[in-house]
Protein backbone atom coordinates (compact mmCIF):
# COMPACT_ATOMS: atom_id res chain seq x y z
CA UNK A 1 70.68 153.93 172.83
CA UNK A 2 73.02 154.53 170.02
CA UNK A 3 71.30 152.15 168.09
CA UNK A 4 73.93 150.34 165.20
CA UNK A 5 73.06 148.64 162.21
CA UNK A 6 74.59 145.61 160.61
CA UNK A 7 74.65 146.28 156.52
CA UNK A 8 76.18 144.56 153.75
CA UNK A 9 78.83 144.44 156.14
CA UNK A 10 80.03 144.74 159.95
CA UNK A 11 80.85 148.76 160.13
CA UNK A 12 83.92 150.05 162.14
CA UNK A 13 82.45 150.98 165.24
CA UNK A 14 80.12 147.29 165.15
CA UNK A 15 83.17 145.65 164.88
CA UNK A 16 84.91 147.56 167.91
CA UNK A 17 82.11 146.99 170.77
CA UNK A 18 82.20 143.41 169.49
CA UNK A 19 86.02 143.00 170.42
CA UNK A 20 85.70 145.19 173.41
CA UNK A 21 82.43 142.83 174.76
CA UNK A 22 83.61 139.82 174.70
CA UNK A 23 83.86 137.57 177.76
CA UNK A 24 81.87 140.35 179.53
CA UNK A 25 78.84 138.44 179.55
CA UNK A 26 76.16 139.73 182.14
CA UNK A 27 73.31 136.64 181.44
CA UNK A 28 73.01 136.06 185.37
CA UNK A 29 72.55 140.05 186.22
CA UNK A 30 69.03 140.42 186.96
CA UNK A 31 67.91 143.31 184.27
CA UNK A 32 65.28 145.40 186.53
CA UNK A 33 62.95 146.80 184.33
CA UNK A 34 61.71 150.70 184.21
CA UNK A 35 57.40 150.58 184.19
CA UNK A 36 56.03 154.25 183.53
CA UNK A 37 54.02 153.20 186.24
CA UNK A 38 56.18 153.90 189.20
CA UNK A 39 57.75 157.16 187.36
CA UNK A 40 56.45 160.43 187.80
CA UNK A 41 57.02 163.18 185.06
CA UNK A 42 55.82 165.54 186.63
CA UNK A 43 57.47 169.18 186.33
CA UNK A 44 59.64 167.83 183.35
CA UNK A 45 59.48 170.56 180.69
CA UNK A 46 60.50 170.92 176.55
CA UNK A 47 63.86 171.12 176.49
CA UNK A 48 65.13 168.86 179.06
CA UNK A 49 67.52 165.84 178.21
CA UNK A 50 66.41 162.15 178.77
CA UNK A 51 69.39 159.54 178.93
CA UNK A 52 68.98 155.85 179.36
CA UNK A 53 70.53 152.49 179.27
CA UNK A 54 68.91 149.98 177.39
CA UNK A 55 68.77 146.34 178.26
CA UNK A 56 69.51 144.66 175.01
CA UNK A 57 72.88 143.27 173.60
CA UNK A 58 73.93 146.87 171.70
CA UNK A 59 73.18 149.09 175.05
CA UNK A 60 75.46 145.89 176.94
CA UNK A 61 78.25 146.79 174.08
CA UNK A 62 78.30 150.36 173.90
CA UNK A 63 78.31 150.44 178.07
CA UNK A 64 81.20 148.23 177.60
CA UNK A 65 83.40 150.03 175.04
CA UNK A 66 82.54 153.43 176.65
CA UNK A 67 83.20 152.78 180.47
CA UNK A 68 81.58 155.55 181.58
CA UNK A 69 80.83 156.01 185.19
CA UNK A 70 77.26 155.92 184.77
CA UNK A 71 76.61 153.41 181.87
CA UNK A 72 74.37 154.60 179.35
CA UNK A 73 73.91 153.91 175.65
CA UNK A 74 70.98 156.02 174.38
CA UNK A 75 69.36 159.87 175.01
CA UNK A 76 67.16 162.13 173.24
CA UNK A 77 65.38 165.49 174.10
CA UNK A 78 61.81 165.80 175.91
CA UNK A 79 58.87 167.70 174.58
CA UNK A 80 55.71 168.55 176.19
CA UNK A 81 52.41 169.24 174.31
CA UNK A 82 48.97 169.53 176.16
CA UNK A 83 48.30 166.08 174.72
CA UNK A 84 51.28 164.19 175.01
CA UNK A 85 54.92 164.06 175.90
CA UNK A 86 57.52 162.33 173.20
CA UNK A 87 61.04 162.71 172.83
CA UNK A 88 63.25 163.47 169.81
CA UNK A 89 66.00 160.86 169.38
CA UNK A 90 67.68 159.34 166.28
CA UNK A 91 67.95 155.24 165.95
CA UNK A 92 69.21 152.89 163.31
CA UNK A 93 67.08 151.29 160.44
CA UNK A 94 65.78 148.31 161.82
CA UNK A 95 65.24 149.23 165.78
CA UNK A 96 62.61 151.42 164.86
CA UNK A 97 59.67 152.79 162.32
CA UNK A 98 62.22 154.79 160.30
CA UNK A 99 66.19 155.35 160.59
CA UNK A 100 67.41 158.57 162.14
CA UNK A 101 66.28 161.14 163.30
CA UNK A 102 62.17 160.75 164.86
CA UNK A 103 59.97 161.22 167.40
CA UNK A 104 58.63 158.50 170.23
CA UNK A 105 56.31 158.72 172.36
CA UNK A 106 58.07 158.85 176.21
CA UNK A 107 56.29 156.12 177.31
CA UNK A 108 57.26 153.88 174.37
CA UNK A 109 60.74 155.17 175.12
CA UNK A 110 60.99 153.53 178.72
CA UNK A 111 60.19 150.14 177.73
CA UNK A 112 63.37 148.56 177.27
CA UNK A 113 64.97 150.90 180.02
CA UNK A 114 67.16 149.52 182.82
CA UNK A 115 66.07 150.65 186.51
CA UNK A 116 68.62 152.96 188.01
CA UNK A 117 69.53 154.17 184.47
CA UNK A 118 67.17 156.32 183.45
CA UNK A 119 67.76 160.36 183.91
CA UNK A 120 66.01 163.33 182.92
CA UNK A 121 68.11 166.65 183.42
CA UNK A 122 67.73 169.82 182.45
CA UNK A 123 70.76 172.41 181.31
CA UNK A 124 70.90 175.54 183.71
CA UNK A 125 69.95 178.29 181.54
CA UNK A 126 66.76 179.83 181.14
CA UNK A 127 63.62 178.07 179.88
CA UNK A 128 63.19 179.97 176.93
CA UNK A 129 66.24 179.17 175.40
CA UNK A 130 65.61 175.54 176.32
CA UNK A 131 63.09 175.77 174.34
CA UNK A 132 64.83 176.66 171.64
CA UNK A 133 66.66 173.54 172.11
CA UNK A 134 63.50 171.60 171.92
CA UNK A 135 62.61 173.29 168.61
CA UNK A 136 65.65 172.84 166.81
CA UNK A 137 65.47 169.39 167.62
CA UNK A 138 61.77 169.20 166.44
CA UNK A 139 63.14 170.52 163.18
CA UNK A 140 65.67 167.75 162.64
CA UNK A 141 63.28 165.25 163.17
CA UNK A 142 61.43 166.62 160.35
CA UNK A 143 64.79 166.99 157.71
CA UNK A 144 64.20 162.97 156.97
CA UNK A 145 68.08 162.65 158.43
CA UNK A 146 69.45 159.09 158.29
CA UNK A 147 70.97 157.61 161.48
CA UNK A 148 75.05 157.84 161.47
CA UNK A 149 76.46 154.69 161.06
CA UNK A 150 80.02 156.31 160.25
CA UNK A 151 80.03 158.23 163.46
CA UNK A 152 81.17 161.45 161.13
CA UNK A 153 80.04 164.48 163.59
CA UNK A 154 81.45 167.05 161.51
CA UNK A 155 78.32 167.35 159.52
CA UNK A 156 74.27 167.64 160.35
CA UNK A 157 73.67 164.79 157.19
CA UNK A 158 72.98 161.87 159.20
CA UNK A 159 73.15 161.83 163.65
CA UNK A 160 73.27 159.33 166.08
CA UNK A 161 71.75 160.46 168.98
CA UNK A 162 74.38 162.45 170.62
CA UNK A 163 75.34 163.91 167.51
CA UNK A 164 71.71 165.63 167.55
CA UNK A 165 72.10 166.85 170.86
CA UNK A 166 75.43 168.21 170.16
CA UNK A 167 74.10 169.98 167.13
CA UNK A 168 70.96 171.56 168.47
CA UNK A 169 73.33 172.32 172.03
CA UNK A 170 75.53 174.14 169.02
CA UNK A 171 72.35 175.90 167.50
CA UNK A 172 71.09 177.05 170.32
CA UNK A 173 74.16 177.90 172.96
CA UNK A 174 77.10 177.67 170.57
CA UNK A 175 79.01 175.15 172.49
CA UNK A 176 77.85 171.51 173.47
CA UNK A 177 78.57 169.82 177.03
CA UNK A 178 79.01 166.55 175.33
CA UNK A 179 83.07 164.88 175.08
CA UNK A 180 84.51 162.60 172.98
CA UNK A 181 86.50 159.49 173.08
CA UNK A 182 88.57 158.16 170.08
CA UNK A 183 87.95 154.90 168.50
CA UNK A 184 90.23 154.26 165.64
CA UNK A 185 90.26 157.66 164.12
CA UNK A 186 86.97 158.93 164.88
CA UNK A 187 85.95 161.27 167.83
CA UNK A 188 82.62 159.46 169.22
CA UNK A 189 80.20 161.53 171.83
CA UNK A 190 79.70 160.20 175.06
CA UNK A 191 76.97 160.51 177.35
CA UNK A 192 78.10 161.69 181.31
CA UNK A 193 79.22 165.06 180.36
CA UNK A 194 75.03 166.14 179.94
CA UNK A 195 75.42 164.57 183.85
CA UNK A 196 77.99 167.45 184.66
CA UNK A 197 75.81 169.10 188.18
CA UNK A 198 77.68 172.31 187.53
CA UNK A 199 75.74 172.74 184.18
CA UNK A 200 72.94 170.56 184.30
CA UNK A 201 70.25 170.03 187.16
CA UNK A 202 69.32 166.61 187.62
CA UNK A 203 65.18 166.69 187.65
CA UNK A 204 64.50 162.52 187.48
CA UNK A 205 66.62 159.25 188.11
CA UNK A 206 64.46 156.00 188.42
């Protein structure tokens, strides 16, 4: 998810999914958990796009500020060595080994996942250039880039995890597929636009 961390003090965007969460409480929805047991991967390649919705109190707020048709609050990009498959994703200090931008192994990656909210698609270009996608991202994770707690997408010095798909989407095809909404004066990615069927096949949804 777009992991946020709480500082010295509350930041901006903290503060906002707060407001916009409460009285929303979901404590008697049944949470049905995602087990890598009754997924199969197979035919996902490097380069495709994993999104998913968490099932902690941060995924609850960001789902809840967003209002998104499909509620989702974290993604990352897939890649596949002979050995292993992990995705490239960037979290906040505190939700994981390091802050920003990392790697995780995919089946580490499902274990807080919400069934019916997990999606692996795949942009409709050729494979080679997603690819390319998958590299650039692979090169982030090893820049040591902080997690973006200001939501400031006008730079590549610290990414959330949209912001790194925006920026390797901009590296590699010179657009991204990924809109905005405003909160306060900030223009914050959001997730259903890498959903789009026109530009993206849809290869999993568990």
């Amino acid at each position: 998810m777009i992991k946020i961390s709480i500082k010295k003090s509350i930041n901006w965007f903290f503060l906002c999914c707060i407001l916009a969460s409460c009285g929303n409480s979901d404590s008697n929805v049944e949470k049905k958990s995602l087990s890598i047991n009754i997924c199969n991967f197979e035919g996902i390649k490097s380069g495709d796009i994993v999104l998913k919705r968490g099932k902690g109190k941060v995924s609850k707020m960001i789902t809840d500020y967003f209002k998104e048709k499909v509620p989702l609050s974290h993604c990352g990009v897939i890649v596949c060595k002979p050995d292993s498959t992990f995705i490239v994703h960037s979290v906040a200090e505190g939700y994981a080994p390091k802050d920003g931008v990392q790697t995780i192994l995919l089946k580490d990656f499902l274990k807080d996942c919400q069934a019916d909210y997990f999606y692996i698609v795949r942009k409709k270009t050729t494979q080679e250039r997603n690819e390319l996608f998958a590299s650039k991202a692979i090169e982030y994770s090893k820049q040591n880039i902080r997690f973006d707690d200001d939501a400031n997408n006008a730079d590549k010095n610290e990414m959330s995890c949209t912001e790194l798909i925006y920026w390797c989407q901009k590296d590699v095809y010179d657009s991204s597929d990924l809109t905005t909404i405003k909160i306060i004066s900030k223009d914050v990615f959001v997730f259903n636009g890498l959903l789009d069927t026109s530009k993206y096949d849809i290869i999993k949804h568990y």
